[in-house]
N, C-alpha and C. Protein backbone atom coordinates (compact mmCIF):
# COMPACT_ATOMS: atom_id res chain seq x y z
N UNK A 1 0.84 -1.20 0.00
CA UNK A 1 0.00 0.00 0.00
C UNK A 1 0.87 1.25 0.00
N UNK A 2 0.25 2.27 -0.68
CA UNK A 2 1.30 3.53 -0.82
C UNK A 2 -0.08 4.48 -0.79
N UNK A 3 0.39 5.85 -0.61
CA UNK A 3 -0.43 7.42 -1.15
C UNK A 3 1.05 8.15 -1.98
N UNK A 4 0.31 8.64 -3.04
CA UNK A 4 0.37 9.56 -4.14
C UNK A 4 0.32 10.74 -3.73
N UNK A 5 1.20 11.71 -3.61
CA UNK A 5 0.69 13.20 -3.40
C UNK A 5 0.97 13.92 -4.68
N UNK A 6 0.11 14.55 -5.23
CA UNK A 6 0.37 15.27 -6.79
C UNK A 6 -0.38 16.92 -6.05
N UNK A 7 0.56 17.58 -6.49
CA UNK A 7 -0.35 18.86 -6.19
C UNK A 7 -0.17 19.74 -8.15
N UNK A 8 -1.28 19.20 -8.28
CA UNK A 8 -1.73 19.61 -9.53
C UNK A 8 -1.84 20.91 -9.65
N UNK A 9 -1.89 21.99 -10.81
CA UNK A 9 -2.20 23.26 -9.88
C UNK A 9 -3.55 23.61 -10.92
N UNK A 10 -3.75 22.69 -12.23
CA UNK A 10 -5.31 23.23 -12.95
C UNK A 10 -5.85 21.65 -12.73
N UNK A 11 -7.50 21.90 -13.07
CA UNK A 11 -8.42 20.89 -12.91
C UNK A 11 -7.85 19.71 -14.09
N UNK A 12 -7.70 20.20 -15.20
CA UNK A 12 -7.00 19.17 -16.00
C UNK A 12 -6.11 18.85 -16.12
N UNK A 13 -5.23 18.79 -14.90
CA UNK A 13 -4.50 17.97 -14.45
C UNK A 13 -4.51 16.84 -14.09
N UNK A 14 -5.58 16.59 -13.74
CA UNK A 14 -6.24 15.76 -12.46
C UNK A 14 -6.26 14.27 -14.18
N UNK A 15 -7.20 14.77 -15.18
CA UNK A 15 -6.74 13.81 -16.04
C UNK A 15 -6.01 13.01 -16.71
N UNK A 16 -4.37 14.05 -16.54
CA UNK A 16 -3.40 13.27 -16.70
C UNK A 16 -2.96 12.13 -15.85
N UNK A 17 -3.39 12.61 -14.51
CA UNK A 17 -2.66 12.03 -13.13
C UNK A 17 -3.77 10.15 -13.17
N UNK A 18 -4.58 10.42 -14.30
CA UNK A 18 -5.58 9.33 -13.93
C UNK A 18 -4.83 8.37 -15.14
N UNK A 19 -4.74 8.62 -15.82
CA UNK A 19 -3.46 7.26 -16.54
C UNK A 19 -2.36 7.10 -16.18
N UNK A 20 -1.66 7.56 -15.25
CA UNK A 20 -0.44 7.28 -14.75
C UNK A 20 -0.71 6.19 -13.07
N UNK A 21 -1.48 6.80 -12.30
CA UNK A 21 -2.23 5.89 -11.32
C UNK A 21 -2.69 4.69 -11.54
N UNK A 22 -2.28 3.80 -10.39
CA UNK A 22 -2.27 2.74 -10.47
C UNK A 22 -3.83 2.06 -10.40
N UNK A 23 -4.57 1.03 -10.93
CA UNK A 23 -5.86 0.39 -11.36
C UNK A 23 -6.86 1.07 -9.51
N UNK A 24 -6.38 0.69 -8.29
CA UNK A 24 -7.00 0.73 -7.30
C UNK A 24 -6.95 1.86 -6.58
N UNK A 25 -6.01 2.48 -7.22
CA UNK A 25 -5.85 3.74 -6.65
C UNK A 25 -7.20 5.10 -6.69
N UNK A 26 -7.75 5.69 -5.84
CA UNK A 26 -8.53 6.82 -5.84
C UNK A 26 -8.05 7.93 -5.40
N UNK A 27 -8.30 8.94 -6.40
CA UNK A 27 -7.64 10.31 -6.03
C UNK A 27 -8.62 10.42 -4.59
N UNK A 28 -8.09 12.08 -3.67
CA UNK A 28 -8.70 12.71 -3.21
C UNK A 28 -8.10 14.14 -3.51
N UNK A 29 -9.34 14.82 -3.30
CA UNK A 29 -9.37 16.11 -4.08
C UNK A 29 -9.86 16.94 -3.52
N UNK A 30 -10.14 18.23 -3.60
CA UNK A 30 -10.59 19.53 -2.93
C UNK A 30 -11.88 19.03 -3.35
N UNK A 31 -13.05 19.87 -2.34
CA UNK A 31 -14.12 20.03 -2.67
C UNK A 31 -15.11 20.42 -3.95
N UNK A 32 -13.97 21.76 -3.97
CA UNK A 32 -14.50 22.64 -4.93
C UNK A 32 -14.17 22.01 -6.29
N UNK A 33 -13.59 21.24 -6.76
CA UNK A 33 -13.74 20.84 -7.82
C UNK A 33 -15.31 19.76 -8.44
N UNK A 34 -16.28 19.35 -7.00
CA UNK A 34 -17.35 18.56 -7.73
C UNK A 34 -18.10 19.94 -7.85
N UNK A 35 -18.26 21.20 -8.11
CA UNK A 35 -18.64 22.17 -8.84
C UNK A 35 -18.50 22.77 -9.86
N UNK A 36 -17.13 22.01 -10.83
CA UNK A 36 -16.96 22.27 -11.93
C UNK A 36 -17.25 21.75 -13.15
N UNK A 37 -18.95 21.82 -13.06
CA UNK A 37 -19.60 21.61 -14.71
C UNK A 37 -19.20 19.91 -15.07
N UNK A 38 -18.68 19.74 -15.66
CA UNK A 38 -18.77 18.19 -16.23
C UNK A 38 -17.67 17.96 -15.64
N UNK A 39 -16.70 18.69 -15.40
CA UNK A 39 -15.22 17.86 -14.79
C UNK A 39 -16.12 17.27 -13.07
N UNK A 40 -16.74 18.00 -12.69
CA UNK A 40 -17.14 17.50 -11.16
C UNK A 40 -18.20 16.54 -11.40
N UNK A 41 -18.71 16.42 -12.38
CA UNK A 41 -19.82 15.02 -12.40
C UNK A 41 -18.75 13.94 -12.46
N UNK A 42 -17.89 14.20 -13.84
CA UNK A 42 -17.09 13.11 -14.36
C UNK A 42 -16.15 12.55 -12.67
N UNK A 43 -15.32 13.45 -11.87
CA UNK A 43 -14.94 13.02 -10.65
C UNK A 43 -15.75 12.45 -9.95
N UNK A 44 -16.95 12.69 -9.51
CA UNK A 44 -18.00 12.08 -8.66
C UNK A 44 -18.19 10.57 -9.15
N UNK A 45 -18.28 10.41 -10.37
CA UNK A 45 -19.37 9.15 -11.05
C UNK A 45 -17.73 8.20 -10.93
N UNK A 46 -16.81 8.82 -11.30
CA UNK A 46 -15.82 7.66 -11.26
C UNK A 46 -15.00 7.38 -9.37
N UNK A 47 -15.84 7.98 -8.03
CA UNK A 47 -15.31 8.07 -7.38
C UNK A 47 -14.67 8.12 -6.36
N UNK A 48 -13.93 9.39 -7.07
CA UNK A 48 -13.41 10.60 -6.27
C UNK A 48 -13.93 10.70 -4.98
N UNK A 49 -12.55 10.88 -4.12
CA UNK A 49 -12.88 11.27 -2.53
C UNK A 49 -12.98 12.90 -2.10
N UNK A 50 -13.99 13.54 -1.81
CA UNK A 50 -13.65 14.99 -2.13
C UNK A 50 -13.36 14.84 -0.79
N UNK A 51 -13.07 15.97 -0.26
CA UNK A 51 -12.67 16.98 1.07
C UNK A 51 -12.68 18.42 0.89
N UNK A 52 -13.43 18.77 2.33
CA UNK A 52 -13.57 20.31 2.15
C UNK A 52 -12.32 20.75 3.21
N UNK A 53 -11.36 21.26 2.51
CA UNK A 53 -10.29 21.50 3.13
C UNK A 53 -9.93 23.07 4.26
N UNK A 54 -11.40 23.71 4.16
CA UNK A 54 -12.09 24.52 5.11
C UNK A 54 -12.10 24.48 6.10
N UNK A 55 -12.97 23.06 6.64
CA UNK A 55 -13.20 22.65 7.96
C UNK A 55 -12.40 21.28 7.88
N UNK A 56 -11.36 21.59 8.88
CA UNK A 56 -10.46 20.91 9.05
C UNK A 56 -10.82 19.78 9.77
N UNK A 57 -11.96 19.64 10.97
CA UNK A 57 -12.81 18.62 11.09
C UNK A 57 -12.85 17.66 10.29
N UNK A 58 -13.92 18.05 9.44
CA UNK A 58 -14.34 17.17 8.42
C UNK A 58 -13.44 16.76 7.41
N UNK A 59 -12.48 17.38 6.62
CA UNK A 59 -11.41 16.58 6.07
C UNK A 59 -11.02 15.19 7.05
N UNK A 60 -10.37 15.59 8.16
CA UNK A 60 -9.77 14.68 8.98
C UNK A 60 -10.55 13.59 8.65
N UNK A 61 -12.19 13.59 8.99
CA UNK A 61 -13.11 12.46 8.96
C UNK A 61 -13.05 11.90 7.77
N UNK A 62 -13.17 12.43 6.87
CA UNK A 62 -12.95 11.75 5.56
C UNK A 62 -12.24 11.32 5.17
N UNK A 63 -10.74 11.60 5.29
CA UNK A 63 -9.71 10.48 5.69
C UNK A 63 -9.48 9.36 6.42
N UNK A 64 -9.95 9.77 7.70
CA UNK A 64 -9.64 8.66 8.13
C UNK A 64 -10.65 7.54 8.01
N UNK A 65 -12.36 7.96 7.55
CA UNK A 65 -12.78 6.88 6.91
C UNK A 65 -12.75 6.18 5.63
N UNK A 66 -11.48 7.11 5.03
CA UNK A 66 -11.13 6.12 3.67
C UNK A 66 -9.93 5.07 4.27
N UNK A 67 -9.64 5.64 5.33
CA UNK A 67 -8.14 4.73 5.86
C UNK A 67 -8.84 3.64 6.30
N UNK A 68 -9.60 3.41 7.26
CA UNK A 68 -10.33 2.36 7.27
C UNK A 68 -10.68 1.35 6.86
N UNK A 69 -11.62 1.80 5.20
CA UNK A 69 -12.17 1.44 4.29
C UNK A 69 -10.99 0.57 3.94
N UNK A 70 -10.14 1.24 4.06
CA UNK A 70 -8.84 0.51 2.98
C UNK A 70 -8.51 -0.56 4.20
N UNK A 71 -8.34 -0.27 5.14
CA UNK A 71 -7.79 -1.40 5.77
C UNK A 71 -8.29 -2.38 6.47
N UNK A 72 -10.43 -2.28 6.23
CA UNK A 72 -10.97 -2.96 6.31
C UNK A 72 -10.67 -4.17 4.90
N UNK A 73 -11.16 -3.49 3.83
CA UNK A 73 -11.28 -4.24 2.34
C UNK A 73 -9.58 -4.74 1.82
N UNK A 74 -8.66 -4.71 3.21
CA UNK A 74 -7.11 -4.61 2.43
C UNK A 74 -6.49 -4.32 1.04
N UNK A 75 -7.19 -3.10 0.81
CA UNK A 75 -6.47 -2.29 -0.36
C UNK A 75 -4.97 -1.77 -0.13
């Protein structure tokens, strides 16, 4: 098991970074990108872990229930 850190700096970035990533791998991403028109459907439907990197709370939670996830399902 590994994490990827890419700090992309445009939204279509994020497309390149998805053929280079490995088959099981899931990005996580800022929030504000499932508001961008078809790029934020297309992230959602294939996904994507967002986080609102605002409330620092709730990021945390969302991490650590993907950490879980993963180390429930041993990804």
């Amino acid at each position: 098991p590994y994490v990827i850190v890419c700090n992309h700096q445009a939204s279509l970035d994020l497309l390149g970074m998805v053929e280079v990533i490995p088959d099981r791998c899931v990005p996580i991403v800022k929030k504000e990108l499932m508001y961008m028109g078809t790029v934020g459907w297309a992230c959602w439907l294939s996904g994507i872990i967002f986080i609102d990197r605002h409330k620092r709370e709730d990021a945390i939670d969302v991490i650590s229930q993907t950490a879980r996830t993963m180390r429930r399902e041993n990804v």
